[in-house]
C-alpha atoms as a PDB file:
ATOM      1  CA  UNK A   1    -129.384 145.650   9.181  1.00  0.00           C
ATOM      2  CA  UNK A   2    -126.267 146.036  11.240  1.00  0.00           C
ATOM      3  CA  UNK A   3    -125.418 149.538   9.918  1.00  0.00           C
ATOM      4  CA  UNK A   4    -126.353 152.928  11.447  1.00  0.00           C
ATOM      5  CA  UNK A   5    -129.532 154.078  10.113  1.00  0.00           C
ATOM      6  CA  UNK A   6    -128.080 157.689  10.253  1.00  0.00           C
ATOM      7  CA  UNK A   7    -125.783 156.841   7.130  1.00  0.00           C
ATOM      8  CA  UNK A   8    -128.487 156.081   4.889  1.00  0.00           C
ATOM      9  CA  UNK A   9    -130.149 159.908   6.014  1.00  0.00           C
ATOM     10  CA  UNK A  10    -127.069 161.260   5.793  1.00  0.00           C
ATOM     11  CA  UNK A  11    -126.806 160.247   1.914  1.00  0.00           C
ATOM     12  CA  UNK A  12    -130.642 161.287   1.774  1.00  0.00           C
ATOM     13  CA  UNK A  13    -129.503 164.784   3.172  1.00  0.00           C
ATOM     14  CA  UNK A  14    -126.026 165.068   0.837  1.00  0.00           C
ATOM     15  CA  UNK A  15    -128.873 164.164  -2.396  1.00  0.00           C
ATOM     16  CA  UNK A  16    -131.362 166.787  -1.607  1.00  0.00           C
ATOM     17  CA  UNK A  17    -128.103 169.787  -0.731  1.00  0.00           C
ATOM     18  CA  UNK A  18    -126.747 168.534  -3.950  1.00  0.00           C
ATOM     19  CA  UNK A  19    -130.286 168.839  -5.596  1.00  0.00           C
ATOM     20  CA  UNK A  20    -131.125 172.120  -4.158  1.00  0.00           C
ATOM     21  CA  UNK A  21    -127.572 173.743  -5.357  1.00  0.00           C
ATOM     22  CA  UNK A  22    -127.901 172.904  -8.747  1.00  0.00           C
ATOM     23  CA  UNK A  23    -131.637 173.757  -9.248  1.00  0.00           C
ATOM     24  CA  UNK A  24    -130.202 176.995  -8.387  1.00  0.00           C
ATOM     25  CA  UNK A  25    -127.208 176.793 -10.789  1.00  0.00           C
ATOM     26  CA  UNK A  26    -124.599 176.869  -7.659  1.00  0.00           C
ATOM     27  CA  UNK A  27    -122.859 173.691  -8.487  1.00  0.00           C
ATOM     28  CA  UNK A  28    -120.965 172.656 -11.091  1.00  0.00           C
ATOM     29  CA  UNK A  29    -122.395 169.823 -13.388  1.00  0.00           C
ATOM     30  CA  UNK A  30    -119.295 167.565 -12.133  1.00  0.00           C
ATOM     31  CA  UNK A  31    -120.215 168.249  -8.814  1.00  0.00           C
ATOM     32  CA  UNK A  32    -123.818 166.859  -9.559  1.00  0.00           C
ATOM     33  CA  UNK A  33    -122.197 164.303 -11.337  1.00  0.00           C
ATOM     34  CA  UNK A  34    -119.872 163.184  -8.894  1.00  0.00           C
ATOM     35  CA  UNK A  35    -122.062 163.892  -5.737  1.00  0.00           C
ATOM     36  CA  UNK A  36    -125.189 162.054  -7.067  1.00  0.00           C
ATOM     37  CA  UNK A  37    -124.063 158.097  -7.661  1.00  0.00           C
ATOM     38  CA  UNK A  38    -122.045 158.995  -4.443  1.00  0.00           C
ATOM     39  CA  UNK A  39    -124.997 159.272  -2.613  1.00  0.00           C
ATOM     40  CA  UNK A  40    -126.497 156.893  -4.272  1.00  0.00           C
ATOM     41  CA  UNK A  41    -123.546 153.991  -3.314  1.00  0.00           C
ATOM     42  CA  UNK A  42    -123.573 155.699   0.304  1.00  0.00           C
ATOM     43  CA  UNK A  43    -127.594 154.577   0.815  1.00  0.00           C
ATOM     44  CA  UNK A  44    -127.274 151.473  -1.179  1.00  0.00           C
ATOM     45  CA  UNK A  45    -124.027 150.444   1.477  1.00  0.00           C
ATOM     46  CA  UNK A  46    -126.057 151.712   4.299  1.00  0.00           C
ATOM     47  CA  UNK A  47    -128.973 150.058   3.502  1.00  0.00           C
ATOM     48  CA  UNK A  48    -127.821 146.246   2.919  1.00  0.00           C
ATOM     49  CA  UNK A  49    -125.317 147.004   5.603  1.00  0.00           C
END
């Protein structure tokens, strides 16, 4: 695992903002949408980085 460990939280953190906002109706559902298999890719690259 070559890659910063900090990327991997950092898509844990952008997840659970993204989570949070729409339980409270703040975002958009494209946001979610968007945000969500973003974060996803981010922690998958980080993670077999």
């Amino acid at each position: 695992m070559t890659g910063p460990p900090d990327a991997a939280f950092e898509g844990l953190v952008k997840l659970s903002g993204v989570m949070r906002c729409a339980s409270k109706g703040h975002c958009t559902p494209a946001t979610v949408t968007v945000a969500v298999p973003t974060g996803m890719i981010e922690m998958r690259v980080s993670l077999s980085a």
